[in-house]
N, C-alpha and C. Protein backbone atom coordinates (compact mmCIF):
# COMPACT_ATOMS: atom_id res chain seq x y z
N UNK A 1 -8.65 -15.83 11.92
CA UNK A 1 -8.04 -14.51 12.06
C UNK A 1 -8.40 -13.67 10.83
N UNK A 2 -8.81 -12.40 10.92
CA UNK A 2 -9.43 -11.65 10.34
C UNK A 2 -7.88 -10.84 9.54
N UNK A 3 -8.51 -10.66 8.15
CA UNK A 3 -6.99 -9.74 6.99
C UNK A 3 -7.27 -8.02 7.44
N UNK A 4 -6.35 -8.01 7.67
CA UNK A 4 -6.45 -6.60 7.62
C UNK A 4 -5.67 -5.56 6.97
N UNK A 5 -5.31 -4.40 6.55
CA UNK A 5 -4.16 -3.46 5.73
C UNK A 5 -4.46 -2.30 6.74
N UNK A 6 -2.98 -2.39 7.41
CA UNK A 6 -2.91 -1.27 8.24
C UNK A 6 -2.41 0.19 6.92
N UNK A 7 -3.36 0.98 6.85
CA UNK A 7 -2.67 2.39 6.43
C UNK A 7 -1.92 3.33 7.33
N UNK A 8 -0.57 3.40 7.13
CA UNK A 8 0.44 3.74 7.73
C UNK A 8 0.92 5.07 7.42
N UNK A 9 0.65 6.43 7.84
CA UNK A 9 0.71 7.36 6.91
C UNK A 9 1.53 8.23 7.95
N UNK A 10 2.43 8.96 7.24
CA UNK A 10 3.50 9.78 8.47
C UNK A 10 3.20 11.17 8.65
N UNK A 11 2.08 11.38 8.14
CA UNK A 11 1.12 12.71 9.03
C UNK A 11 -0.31 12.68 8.40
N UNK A 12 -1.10 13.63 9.12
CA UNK A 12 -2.63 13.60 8.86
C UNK A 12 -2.73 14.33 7.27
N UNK A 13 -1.13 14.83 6.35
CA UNK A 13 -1.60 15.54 4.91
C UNK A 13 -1.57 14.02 4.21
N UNK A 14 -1.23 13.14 4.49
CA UNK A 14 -1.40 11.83 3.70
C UNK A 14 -2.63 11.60 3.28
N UNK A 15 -3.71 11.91 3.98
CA UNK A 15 -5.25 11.51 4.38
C UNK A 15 -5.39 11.13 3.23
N UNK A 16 -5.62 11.83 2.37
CA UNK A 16 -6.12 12.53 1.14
C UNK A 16 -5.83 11.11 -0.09
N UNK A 17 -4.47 11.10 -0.17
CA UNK A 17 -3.75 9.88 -0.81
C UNK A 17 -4.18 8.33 0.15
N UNK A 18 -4.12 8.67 1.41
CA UNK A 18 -4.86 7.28 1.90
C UNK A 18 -5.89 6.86 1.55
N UNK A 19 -6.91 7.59 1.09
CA UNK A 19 -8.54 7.29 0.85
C UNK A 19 -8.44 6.81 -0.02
N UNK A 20 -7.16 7.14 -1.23
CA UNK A 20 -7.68 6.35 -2.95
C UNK A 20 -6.89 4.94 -2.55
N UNK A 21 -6.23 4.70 -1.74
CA UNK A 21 -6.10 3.34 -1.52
C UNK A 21 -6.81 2.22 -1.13
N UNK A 22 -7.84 3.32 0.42
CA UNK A 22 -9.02 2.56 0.82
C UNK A 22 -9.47 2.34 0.27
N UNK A 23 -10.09 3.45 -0.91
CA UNK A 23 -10.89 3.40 -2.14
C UNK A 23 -11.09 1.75 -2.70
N UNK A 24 -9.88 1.70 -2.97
CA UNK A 24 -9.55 0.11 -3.91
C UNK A 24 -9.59 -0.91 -3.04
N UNK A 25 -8.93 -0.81 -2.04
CA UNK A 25 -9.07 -2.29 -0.81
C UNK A 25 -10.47 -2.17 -0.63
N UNK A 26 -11.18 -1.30 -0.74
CA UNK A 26 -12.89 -1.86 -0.13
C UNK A 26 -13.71 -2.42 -1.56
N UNK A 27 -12.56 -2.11 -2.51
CA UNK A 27 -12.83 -3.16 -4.18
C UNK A 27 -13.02 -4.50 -4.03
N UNK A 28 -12.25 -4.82 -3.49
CA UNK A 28 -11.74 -6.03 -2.52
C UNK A 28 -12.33 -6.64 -1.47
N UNK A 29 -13.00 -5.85 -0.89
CA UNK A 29 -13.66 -6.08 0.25
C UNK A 29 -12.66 -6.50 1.75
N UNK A 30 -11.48 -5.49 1.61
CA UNK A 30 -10.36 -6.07 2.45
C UNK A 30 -10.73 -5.20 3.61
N UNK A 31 -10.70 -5.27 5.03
CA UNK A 31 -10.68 -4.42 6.19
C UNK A 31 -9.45 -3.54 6.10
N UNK A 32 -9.46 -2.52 6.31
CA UNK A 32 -8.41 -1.44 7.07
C UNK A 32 -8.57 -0.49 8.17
N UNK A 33 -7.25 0.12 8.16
CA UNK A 33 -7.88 1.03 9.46
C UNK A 33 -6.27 2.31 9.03
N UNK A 34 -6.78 3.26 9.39
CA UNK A 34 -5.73 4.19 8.77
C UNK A 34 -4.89 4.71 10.37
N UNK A 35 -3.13 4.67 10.50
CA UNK A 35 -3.02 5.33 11.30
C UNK A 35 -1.74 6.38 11.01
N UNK A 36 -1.50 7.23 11.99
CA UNK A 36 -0.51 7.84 12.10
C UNK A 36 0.75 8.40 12.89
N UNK A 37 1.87 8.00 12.20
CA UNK A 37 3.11 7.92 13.25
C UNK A 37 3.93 8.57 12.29
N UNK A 38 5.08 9.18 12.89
CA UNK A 38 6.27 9.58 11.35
C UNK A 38 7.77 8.41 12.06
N UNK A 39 8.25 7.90 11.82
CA UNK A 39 9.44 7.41 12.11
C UNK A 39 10.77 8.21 12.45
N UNK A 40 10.50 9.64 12.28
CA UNK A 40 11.29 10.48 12.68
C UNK A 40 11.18 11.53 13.50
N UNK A 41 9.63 11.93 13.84
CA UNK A 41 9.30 12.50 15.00
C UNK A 41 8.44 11.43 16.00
N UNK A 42 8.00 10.90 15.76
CA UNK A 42 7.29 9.83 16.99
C UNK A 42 8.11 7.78 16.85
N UNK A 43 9.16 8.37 16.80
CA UNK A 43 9.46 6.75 16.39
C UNK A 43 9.23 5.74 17.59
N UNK A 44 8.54 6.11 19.17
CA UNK A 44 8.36 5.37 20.01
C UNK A 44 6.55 5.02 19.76
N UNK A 45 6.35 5.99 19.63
CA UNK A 45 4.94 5.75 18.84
C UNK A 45 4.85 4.53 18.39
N UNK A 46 5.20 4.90 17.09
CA UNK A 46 5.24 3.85 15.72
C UNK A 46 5.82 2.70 16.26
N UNK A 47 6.66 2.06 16.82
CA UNK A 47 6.76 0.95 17.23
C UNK A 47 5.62 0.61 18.21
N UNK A 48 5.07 1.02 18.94
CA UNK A 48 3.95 0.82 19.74
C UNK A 48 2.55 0.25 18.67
N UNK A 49 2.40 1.49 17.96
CA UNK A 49 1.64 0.77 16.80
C UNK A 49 2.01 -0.71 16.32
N UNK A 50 3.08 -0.76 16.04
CA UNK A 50 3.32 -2.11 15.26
C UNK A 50 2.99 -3.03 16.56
N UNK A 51 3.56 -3.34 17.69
CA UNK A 51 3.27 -4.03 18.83
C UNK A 51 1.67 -4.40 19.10
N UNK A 52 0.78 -3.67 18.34
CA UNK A 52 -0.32 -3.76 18.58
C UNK A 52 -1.10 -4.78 17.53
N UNK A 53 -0.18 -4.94 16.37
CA UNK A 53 -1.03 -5.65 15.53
C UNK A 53 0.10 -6.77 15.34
N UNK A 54 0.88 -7.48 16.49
CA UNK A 54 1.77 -8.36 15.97
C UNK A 54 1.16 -9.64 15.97
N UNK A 55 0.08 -9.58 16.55
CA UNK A 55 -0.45 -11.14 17.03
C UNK A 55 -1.57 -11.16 15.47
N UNK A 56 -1.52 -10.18 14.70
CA UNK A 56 -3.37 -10.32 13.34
C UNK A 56 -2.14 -10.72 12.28
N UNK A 57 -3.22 -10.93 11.41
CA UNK A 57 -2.68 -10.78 10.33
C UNK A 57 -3.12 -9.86 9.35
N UNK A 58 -1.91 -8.99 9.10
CA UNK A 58 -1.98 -7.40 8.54
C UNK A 58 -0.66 -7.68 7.30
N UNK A 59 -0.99 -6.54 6.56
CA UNK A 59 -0.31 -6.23 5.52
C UNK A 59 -0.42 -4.66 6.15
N UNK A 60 1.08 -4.23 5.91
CA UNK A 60 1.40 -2.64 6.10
C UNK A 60 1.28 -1.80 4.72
N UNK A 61 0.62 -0.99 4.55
CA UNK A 61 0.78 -0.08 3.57
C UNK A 61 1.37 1.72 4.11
N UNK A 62 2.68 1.72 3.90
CA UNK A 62 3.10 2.63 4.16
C UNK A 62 3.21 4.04 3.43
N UNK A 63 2.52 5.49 3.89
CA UNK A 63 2.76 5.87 3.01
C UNK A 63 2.97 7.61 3.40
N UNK A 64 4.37 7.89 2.99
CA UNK A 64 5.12 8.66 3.80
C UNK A 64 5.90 9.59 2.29
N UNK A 65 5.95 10.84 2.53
CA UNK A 65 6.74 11.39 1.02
C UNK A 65 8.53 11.80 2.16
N UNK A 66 9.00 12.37 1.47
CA UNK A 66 10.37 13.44 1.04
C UNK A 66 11.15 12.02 1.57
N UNK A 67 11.63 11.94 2.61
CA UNK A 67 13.09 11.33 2.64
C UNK A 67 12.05 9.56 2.92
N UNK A 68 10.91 9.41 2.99
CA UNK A 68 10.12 8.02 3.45
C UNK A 68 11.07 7.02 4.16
N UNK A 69 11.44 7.67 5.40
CA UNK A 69 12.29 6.72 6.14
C UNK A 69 10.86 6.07 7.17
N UNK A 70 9.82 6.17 6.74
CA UNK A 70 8.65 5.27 6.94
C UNK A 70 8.44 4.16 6.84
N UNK A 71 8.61 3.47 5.88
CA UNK A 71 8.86 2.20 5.24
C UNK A 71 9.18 1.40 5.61
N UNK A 72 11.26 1.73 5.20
CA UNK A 72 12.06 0.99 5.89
C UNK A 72 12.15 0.91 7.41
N UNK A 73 11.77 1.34 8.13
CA UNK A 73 11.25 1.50 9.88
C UNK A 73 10.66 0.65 10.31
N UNK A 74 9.24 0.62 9.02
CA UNK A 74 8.39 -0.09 9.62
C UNK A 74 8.98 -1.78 9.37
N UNK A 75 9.54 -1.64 8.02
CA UNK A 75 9.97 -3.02 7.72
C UNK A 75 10.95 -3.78 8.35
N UNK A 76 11.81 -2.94 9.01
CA UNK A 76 12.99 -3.04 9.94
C UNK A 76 12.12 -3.89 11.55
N UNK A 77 11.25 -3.37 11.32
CA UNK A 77 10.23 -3.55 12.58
C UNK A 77 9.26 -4.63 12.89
N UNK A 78 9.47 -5.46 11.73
CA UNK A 78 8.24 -6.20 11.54
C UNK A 78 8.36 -7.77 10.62
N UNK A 79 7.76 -8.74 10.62
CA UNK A 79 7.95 -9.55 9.70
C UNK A 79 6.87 -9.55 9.05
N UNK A 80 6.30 -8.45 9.11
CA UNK A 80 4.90 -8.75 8.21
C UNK A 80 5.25 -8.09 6.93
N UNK A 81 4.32 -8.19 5.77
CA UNK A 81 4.79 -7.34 4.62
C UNK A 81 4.71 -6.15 4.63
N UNK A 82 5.52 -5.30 4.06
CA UNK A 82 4.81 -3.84 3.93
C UNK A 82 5.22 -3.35 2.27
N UNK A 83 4.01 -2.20 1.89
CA UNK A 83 3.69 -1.84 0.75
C UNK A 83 4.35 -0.67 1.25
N UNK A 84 5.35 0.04 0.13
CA UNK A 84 5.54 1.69 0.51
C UNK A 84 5.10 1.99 -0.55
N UNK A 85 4.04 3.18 -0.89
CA UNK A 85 3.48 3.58 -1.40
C UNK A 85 3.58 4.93 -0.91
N UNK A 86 4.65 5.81 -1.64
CA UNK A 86 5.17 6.93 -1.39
C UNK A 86 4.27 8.29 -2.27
N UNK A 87 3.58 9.33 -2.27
CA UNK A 87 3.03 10.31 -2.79
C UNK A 87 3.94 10.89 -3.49
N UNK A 88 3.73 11.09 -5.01
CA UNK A 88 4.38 11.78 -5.86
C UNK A 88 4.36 13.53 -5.46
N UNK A 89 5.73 13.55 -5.49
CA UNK A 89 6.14 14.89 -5.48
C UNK A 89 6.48 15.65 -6.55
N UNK A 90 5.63 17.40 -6.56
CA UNK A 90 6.41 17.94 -7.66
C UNK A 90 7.57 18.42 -7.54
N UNK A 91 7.48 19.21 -6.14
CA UNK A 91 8.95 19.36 -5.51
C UNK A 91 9.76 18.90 -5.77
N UNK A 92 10.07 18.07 -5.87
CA UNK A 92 11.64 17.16 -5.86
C UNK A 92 11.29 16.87 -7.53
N UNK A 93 10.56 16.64 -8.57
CA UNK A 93 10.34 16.34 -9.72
C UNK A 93 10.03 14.58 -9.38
N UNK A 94 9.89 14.32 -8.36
CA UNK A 94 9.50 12.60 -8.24
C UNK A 94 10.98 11.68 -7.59
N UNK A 95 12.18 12.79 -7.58
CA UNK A 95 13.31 12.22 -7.23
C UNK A 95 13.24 11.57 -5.89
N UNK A 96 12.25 11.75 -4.75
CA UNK A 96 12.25 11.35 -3.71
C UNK A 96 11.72 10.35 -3.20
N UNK A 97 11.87 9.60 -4.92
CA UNK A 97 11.20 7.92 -4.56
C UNK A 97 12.79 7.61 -4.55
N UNK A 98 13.45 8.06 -4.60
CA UNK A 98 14.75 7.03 -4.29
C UNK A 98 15.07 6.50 -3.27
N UNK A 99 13.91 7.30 -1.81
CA UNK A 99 14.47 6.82 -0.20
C UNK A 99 13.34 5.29 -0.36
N UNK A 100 12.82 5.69 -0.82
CA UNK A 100 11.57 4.21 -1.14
C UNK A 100 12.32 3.15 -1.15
N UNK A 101 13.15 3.15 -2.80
CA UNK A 101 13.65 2.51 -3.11
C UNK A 101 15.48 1.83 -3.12
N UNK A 102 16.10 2.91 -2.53
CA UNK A 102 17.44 2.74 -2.09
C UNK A 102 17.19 2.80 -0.56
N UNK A 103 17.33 1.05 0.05
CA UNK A 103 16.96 1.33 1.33
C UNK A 103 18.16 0.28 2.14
N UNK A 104 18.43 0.28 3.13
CA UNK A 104 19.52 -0.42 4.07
C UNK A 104 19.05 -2.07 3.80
N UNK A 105 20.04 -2.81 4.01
CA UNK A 105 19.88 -4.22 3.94
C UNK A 105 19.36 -4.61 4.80
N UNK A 106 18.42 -5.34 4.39
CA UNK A 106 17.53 -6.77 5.68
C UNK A 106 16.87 -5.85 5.34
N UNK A 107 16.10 -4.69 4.55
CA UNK A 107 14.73 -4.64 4.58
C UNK A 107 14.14 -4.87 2.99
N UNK A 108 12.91 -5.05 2.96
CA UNK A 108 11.94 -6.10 1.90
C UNK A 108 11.11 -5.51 1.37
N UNK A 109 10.71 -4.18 1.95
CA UNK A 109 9.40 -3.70 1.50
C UNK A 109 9.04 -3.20 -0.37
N UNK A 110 8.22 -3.71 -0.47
CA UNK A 110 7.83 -3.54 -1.93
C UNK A 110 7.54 -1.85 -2.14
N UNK A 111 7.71 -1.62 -2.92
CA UNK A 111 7.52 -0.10 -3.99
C UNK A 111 6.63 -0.15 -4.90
N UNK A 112 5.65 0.42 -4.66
CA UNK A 112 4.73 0.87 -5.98
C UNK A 112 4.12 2.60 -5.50
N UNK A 113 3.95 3.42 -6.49
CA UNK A 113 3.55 4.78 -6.31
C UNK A 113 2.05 5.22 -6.36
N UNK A 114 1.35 3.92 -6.77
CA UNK A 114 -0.13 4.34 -7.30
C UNK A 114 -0.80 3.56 -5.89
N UNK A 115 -1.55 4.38 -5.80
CA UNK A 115 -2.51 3.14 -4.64
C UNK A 115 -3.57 2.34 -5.15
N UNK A 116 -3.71 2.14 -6.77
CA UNK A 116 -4.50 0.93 -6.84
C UNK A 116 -3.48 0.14 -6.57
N UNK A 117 -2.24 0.15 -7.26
CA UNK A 117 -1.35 -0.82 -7.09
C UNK A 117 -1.23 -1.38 -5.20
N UNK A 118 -0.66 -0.09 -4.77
CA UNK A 118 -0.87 -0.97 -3.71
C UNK A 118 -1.97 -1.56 -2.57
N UNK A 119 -2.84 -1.43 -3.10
CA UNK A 119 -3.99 -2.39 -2.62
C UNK A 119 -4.01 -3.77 -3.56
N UNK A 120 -3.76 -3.71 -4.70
CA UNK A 120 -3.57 -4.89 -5.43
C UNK A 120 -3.00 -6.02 -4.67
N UNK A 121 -1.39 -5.36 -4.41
CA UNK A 121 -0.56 -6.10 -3.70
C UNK A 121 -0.55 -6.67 -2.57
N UNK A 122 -1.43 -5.92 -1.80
CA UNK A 122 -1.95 -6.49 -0.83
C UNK A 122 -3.02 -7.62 -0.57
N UNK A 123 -4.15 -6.95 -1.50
CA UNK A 123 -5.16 -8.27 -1.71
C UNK A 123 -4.19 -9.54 -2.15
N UNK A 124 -3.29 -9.72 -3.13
CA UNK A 124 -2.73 -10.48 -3.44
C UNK A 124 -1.76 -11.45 -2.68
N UNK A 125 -1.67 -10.56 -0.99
CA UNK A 125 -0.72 -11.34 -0.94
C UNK A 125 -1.90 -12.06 0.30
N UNK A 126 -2.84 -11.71 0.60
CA UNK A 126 -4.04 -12.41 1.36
C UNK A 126 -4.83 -13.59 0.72
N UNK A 127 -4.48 -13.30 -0.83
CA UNK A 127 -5.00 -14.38 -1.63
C UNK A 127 -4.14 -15.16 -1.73
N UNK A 128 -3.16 -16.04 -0.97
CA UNK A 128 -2.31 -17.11 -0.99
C UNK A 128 -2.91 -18.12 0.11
N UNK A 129 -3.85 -17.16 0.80
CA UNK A 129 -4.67 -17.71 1.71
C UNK A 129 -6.29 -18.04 1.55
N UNK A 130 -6.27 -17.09 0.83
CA UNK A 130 -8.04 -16.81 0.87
C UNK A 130 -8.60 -16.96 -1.12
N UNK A 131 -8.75 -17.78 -1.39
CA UNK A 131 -9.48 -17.99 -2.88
C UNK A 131 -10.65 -17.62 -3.30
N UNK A 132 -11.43 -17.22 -2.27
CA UNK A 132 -12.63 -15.92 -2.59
C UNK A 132 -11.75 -14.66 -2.72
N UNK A 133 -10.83 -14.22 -2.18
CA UNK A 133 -10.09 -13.23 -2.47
C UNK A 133 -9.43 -12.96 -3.62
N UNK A 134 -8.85 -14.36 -4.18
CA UNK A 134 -8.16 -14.43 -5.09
C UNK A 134 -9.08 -14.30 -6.31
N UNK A 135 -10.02 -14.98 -6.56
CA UNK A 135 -11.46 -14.82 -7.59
C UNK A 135 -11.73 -13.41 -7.63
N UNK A 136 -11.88 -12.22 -6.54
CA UNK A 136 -12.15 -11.41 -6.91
C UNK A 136 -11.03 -10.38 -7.32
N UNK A 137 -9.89 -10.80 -7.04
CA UNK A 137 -9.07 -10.27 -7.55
C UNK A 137 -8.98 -10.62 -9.54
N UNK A 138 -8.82 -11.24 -9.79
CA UNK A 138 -9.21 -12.05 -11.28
C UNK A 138 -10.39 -11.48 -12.09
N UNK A 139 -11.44 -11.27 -11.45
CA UNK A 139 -13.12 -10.89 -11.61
C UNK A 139 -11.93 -9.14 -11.68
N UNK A 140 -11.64 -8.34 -11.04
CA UNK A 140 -11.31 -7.07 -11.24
C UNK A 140 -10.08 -7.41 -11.98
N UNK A 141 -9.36 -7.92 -12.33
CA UNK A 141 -8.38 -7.69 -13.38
C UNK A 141 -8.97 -7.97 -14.51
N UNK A 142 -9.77 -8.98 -15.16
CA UNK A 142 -10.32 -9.41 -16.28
C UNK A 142 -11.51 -8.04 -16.27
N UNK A 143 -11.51 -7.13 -16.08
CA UNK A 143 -12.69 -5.87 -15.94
C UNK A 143 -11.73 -5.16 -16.45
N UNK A 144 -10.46 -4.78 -16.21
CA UNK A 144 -9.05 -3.92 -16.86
C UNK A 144 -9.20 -4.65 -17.69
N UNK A 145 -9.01 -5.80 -18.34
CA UNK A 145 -8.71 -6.34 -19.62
C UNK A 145 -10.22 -5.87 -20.54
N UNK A 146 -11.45 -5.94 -20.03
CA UNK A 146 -12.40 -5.70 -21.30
C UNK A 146 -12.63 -4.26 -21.18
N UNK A 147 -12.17 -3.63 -20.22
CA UNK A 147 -11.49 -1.94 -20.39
C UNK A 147 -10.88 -1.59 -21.66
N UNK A 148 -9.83 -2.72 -21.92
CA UNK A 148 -8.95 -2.22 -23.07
C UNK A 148 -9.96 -2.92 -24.53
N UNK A 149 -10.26 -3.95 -24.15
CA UNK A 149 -11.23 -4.52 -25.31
C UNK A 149 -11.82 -3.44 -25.64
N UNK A 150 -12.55 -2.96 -24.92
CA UNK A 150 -13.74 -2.09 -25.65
C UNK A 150 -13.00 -0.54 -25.87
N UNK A 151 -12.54 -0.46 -25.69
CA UNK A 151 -11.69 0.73 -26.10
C UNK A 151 -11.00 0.62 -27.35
N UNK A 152 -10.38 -0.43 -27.37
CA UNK A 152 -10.02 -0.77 -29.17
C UNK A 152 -10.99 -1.07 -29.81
N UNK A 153 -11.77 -1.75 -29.62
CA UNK A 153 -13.19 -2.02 -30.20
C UNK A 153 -13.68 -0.09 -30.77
N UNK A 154 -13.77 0.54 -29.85
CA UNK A 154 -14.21 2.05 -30.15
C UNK A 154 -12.96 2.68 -30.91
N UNK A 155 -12.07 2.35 -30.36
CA UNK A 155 -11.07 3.41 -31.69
C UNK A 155 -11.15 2.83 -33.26
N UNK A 156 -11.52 1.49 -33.13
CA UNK A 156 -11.73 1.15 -34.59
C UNK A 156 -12.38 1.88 -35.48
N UNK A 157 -13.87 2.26 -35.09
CA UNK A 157 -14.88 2.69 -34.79
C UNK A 157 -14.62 4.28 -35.58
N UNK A 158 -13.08 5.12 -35.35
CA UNK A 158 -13.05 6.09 -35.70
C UNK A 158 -12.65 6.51 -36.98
């Protein structure tokens, strides 16, 4: 069975923020596929979506701004994992990660705001399975670590 990261985005202005996620999962070399549902105007939709990928194995990356009753929907919906990975707002000053993160009981979904992060999390949680996955996950973190090497190495330098 093939990994996949469904991108879960609650309208077509997400696009934009979806790509720097793809961006990083194709770091990875992870499959995705981007779709779109909102949990508050198409919520028969969005369960249909999920019905479609219950039999793969997927990681959800959800990613929905202002009230992100996206998330918890999907997580409510599913036993698979899901990433909410909510778009920073100036509007609200960023306050509207609180629907992210203050969410009803029985749901699980992880919080992170950056989409390397959440592609990280995802590769990571495919690498409990997959140890070519996991190696290249390691191979790109030890690349952040001589990031910072050589950067102190150069401020010495000044």
């Amino acid at each position: 069975m093939t990994e996949k990261v469904v991108i879960l985005m609650g309208s077509s202005k997400d696009m934009e923020f979806c790509s720097q996620i793809a961006k990083y999962l194709e770091n990875f070399k992870l499959n995705y596929e981007f779709r779109v549902a909102s949990a508050h105007k198409t919520p028969e939709k969005l369960l249909k979506i999920l019905a479609e990928y219950e039999d793969e194995k997927v990681v959800y990356i959800t990613v929905a701004g202002r009230t992100n009753a996206l998330s918890a929907f999907v997580d409510a919906h599913t036993a698979k994992p899901v990433i909410a990975c909510p778009p920073y707002s100036e509007m609200f000053a960023g306050a509207d990660i609180y629907s992210s993160l203050r969410v009803p009981s029985g749901i699980g979904s992880v919080v992170t705001i950056e989409p390397e992060g959440a592609a990280i999390a995802a590769a990571k949680i495919f690498a409990l399975e997959n140890k070519e996955l996991a190696k290249r996950i390691s191979e790109y973190q030890n690349e952040k670590k001589r990031e910072i090497e050589l950067a102190d190495e150069s401020a010495r330098r000044l």
